[in-house]
Protein backbone atom coordinates (compact mmCIF):
# COMPACT_ATOMS: atom_id res chain seq x y z
CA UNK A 1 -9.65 -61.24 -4.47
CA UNK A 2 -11.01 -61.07 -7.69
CA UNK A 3 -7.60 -62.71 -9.22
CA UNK A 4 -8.15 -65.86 -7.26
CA UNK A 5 -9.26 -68.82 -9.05
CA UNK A 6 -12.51 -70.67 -7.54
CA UNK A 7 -11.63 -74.59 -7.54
CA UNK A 8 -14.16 -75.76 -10.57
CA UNK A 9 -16.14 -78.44 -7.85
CA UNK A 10 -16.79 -75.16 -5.44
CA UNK A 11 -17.81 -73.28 -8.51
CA UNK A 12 -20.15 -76.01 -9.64
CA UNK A 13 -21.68 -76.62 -6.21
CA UNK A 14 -21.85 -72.81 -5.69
CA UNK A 15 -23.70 -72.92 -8.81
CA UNK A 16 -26.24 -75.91 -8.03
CA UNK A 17 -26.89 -74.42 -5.00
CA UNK A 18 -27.70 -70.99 -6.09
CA UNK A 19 -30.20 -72.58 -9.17
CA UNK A 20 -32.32 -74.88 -6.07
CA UNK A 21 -32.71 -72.01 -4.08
CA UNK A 22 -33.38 -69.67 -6.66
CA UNK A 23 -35.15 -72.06 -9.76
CA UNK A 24 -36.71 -69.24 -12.10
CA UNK A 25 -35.35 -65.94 -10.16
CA UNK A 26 -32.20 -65.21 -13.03
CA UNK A 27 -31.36 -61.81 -10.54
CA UNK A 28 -31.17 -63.85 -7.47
CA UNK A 29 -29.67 -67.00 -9.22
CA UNK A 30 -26.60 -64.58 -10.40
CA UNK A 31 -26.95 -62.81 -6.62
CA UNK A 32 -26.25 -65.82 -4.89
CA UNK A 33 -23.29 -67.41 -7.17
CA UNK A 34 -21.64 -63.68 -6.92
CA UNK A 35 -22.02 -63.58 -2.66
CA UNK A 36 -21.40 -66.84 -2.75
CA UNK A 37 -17.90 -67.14 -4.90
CA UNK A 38 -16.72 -63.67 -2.68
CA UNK A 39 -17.33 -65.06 0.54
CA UNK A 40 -15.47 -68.40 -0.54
CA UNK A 41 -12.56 -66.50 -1.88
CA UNK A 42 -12.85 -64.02 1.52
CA UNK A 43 -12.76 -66.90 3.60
CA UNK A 44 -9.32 -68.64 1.68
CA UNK A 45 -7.50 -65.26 2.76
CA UNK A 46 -8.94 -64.68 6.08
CA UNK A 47 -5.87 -64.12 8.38
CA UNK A 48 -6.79 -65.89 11.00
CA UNK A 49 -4.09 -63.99 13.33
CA UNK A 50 -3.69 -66.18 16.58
CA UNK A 51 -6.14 -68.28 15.84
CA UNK A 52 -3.76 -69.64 12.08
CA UNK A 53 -3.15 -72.99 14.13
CA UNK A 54 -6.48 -73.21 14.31
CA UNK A 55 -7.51 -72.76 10.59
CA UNK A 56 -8.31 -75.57 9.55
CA UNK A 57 -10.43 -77.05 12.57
CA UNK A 58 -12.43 -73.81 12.34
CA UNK A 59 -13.14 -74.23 8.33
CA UNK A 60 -13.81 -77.81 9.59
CA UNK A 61 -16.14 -76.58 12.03
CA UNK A 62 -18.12 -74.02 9.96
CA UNK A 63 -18.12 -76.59 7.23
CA UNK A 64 -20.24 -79.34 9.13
CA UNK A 65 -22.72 -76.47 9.93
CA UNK A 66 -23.83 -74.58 6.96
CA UNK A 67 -22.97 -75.32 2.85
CA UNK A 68 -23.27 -72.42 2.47
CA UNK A 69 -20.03 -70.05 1.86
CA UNK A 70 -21.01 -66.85 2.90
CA UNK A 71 -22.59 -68.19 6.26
CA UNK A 72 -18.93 -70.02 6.87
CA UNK A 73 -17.35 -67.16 6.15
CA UNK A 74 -19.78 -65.29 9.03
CA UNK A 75 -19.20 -67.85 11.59
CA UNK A 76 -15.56 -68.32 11.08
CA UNK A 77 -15.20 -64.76 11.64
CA UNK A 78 -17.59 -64.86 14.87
CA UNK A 79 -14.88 -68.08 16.04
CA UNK A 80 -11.48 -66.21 15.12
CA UNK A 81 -13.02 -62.92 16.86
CA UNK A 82 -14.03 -65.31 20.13
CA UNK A 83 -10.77 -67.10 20.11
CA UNK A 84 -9.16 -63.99 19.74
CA UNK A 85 -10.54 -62.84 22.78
CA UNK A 86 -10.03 -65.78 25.05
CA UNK A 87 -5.76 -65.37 23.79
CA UNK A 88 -5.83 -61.79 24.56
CA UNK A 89 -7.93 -62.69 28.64
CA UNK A 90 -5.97 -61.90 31.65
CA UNK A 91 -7.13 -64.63 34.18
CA UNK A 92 -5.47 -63.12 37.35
CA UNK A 93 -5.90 -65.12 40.45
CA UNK A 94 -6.99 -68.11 38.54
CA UNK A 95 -4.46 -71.19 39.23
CA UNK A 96 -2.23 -71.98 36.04
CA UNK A 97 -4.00 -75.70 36.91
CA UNK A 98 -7.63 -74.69 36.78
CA UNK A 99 -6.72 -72.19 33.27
CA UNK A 100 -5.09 -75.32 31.75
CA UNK A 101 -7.81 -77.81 32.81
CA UNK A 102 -10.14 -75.55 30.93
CA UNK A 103 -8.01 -75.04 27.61
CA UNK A 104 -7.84 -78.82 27.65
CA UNK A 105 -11.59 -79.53 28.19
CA UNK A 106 -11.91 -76.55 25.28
CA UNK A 107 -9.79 -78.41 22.99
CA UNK A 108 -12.06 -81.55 23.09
């Protein structure tokens, strides 16, 4: 990951961020830009297996909720790992009707 080029706004903002949280704490100023530029990069090659037609929604998603990249990163795990699971459920004796109602109503 370390080959991968950070996009010079993300590195900026990354940046900004870390120097208003941090002001006058160097250590954590340099702490946050280095969690903060993995996680982004971690994220970018996350395979999202089953859930890769989903990618972008979930970045979306995580997005509107935190600025922060290594809490995206967390939650976009947390919604590939959940989606994961509901692909991989067995639903026996629940009508095909009722299971697509609900992946409809899901995709809202």
């Amino acid at each position: 990951m370390k080959n991968k080029k950070i996009p010079s706004d993300i590195a900026a903002a990354i940046r900004q961020s870390a120097i208003d949280g941090w002001d006058d704490d160097a250590v954590m100023v340099a702490h946050t830009i280095e969690t903060e530029k993995a996680a982004y990069l971690e994220l970018e090659a996350l395979d999202f297996g089953t859930a890769a037609g989903f990618r972008e929604s979930i970045i979306a998603a995580v997005s509107e909720i935190s600025e922060g990249w290594d809490e995206r990163l967390s939650m976009a795990k947390l919604e590939i790992e959940a989606f994961q699971e509901l692909h991989a459920a067995r639903f026996d004796g629940v009508p095909a009707k009722e299971i697509s109602r609900l992946k409809n109503e899901a995709e809202q």
